[in-house]
Each structure stands twice: as C-alpha cells, then as structure tokens.
Protein backbone atom coordinates (compact mmCIF):
# COMPACT_ATOMS: atom_id res chain seq x y z
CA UNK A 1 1.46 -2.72 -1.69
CA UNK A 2 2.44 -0.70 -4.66
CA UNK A 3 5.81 0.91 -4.23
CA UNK A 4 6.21 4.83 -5.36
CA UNK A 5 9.01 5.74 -7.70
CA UNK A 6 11.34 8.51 -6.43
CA UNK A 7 9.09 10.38 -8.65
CA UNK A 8 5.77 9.86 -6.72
CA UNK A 9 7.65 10.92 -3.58
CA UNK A 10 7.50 14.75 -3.52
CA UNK A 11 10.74 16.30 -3.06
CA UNK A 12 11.24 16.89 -0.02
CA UNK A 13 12.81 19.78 1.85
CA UNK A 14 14.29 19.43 5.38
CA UNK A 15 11.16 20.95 7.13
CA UNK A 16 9.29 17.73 5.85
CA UNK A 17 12.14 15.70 6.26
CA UNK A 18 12.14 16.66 9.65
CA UNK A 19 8.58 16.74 10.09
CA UNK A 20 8.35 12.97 9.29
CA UNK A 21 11.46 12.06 11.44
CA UNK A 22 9.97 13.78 14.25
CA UNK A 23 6.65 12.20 13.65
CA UNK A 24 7.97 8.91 13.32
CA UNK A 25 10.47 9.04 16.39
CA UNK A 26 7.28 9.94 18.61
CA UNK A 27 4.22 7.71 17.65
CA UNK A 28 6.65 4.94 15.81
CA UNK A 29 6.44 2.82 18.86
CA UNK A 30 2.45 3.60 19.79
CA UNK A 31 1.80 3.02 16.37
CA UNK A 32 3.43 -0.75 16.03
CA UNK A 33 2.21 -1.75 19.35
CA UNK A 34 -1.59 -0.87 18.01
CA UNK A 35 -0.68 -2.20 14.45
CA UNK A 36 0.29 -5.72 16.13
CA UNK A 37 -2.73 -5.81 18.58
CA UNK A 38 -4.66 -5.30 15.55
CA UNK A 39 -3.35 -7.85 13.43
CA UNK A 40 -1.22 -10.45 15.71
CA UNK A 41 1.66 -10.63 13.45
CA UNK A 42 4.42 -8.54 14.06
CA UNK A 43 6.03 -8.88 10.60
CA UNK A 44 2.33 -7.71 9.40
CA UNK A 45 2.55 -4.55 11.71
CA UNK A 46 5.64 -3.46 10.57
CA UNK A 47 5.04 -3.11 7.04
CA UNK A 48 1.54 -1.38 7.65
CA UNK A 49 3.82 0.95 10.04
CA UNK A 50 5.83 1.75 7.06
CA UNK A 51 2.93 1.97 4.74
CA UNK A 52 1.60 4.62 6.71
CA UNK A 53 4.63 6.56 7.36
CA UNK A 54 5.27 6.57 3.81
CA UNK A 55 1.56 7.29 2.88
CA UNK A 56 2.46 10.79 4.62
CA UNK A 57 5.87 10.89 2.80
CA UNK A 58 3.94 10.80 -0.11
CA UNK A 59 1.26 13.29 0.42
CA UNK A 60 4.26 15.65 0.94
CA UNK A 61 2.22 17.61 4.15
CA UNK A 62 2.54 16.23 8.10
CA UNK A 63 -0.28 16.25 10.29
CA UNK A 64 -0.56 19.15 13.36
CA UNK A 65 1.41 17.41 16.61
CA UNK A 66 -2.22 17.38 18.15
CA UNK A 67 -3.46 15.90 15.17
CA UNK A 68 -0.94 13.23 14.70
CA UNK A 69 -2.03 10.53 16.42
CA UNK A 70 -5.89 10.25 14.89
CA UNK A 71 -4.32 11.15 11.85
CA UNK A 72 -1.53 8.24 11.52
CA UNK A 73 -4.62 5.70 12.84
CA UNK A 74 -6.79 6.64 10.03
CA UNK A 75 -4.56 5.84 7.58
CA UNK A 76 -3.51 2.47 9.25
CA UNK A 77 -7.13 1.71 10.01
CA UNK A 78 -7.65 1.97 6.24
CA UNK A 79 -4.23 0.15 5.47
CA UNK A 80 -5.37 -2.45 7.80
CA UNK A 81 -9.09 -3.08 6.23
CA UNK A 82 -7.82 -3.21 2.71
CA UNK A 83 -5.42 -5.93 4.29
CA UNK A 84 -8.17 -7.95 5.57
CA UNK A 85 -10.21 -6.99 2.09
CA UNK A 86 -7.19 -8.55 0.36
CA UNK A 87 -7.30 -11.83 2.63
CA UNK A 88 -11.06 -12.31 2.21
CA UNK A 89 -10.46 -11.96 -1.96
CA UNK A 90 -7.37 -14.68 -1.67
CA UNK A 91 -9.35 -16.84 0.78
CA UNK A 92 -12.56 -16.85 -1.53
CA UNK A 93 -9.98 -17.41 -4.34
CA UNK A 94 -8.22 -20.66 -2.64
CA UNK A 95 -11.58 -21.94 -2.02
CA UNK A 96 -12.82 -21.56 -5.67
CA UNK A 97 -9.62 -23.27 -6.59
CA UNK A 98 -10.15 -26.28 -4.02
CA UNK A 99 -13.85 -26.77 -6.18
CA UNK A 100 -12.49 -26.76 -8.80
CA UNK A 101 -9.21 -29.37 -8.62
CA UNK A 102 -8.91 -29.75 -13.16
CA UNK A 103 -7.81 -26.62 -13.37
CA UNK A 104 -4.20 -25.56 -14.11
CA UNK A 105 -1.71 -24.89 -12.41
CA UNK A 106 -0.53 -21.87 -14.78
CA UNK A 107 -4.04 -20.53 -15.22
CA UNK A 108 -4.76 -20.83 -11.09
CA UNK A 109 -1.35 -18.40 -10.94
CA UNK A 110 -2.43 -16.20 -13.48
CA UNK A 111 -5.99 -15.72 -12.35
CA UNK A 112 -4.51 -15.18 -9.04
CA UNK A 113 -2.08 -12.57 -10.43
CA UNK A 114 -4.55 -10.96 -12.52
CA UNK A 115 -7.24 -10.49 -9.14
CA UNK A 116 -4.58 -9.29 -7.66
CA UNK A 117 -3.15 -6.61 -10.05
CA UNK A 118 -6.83 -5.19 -10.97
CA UNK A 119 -7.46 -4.40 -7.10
CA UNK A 120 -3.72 -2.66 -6.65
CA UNK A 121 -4.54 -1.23 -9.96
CA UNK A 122 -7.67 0.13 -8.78
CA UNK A 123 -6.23 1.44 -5.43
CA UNK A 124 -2.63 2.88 -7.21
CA UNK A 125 -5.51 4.54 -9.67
CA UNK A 126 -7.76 5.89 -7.06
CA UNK A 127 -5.03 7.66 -5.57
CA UNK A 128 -2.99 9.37 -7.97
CA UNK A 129 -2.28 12.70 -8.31
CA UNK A 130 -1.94 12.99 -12.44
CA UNK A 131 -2.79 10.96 -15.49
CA UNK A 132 0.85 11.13 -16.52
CA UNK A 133 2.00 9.54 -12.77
CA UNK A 134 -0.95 6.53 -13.39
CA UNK A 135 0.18 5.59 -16.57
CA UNK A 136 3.77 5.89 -15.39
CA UNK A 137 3.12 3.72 -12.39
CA UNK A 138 1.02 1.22 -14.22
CA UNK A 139 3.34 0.93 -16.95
CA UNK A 140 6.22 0.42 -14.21
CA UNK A 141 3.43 -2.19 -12.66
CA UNK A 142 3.64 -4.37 -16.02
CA UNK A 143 6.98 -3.90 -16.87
CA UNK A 144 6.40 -2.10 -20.00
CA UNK A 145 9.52 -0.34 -21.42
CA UNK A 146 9.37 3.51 -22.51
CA UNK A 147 8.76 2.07 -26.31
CA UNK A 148 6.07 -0.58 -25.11
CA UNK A 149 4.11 2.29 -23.66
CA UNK A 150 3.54 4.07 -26.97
C-alpha cells in the first residue's frame, strides 16, 4: 500500500483524534478477528486493520457509532479485494515468467516493478484529493527530488 505523507493526513484536532481512538479501541478487535477469517494470515489482517483505520485517518471525518461497524467493513472488504486483485496480477505474472524461462532476471524485476507501480499509481490517483497532492505523492513514489519534478 501507498503510504500518506504527514501532508495527506489532515490535521487533526482532538475531536478526530479521539474519534479514531475511540473507534479503534471498540471494533479493533471485531475487526482483526473478521480480517483473519477472511484472509487466514494474521500478519495479512493486521496490516488491512491498519489500512483501514488509517483510510478514515485520512478522510479526516469518523463514521456515526451506529454506523461504524458497516462502515469500517466496507472499506476492508474493498482493502481485502484489491489484495486478492493484486495476488491474481502477481500469480498471472509468475506464471508468464515460468513460460517464458530466457528472460532476464533484471527485466523479470522491472516488469514486475513496473505492474506493480501502474496499479498503486492508478489507485493513489483515483483517490486523491488535489492535482498538487498526486503529483506530490507520485513524485515521492519515484523518488524524484523537488528539482527532478520541474
């Protein structure tokens, strides 16, 4: 997963601050236990778990306490198929590989990197707020400097 700057992260006040502490100390445990039934890892479910809570971090607003629950499993639902989405790219990408043994080794990695960069590029794009913050995080994503970016 892409990870936000400070300056993606809205600043936050202590109502949200408390908002998401409170939200987390309530459904942190419901959440995992669903998170690892889903996906039968439990080093898988806990970094979906903290995808999601910082998902909500991010948005800056906290879901109604009635609403939490439905709320918090629609965005791991959606973390969890663009896991599996991820898998199903690297698995058709492994066996492409295996059919194709004379390629090399630093093109296989590079293909693989690329693959992998245009779908987190895609999603980080999708979900932006500004242009400013996509070219910001993308040019974070490469590693371009402040002078390689203009």
């Amino acid at each position: 997963m892409l990870q936000p700057s400070s300056q993606d992260i809205p600043q936050t006040g202590t109502g949200l601050r408390q908002d998401v502490q409170l939200l987390y100390s309530n459904h942190r445990a419901w959440l995992y236990h669903w998170l690892r039934k889903r996906l039968g890892c439990p080093h898988h479910a806990a970094d979906l778990l903290q995808d999601t809570y910082l998902r909500i971090l991010v948005s800056g607003q906290t879901p109604s306490p009635e609403q939490a629950r439905p709320h918090l499993m629609q965005i791991a639902k959606g973390l969890v198929i663009d896991r599996y989405r991820r898998q199903q790219i690297e698995q058709a990408y492994l066996a492409a590989l295996a059919q194709h043994p004379e390629a090399s080794p630093r093109l296989k990695n590079s293909e693989l990197s690329l693959s992998i960069t245009n779908i987190a590029d895609r999603k980080y794009v999708n979900g932006c707020g500004s242009l400013w913050t996509c070219g910001y995080g993308l040019g974070r994503q490469a590693s371009l400097t402040f002078s390689g970016r203009f």
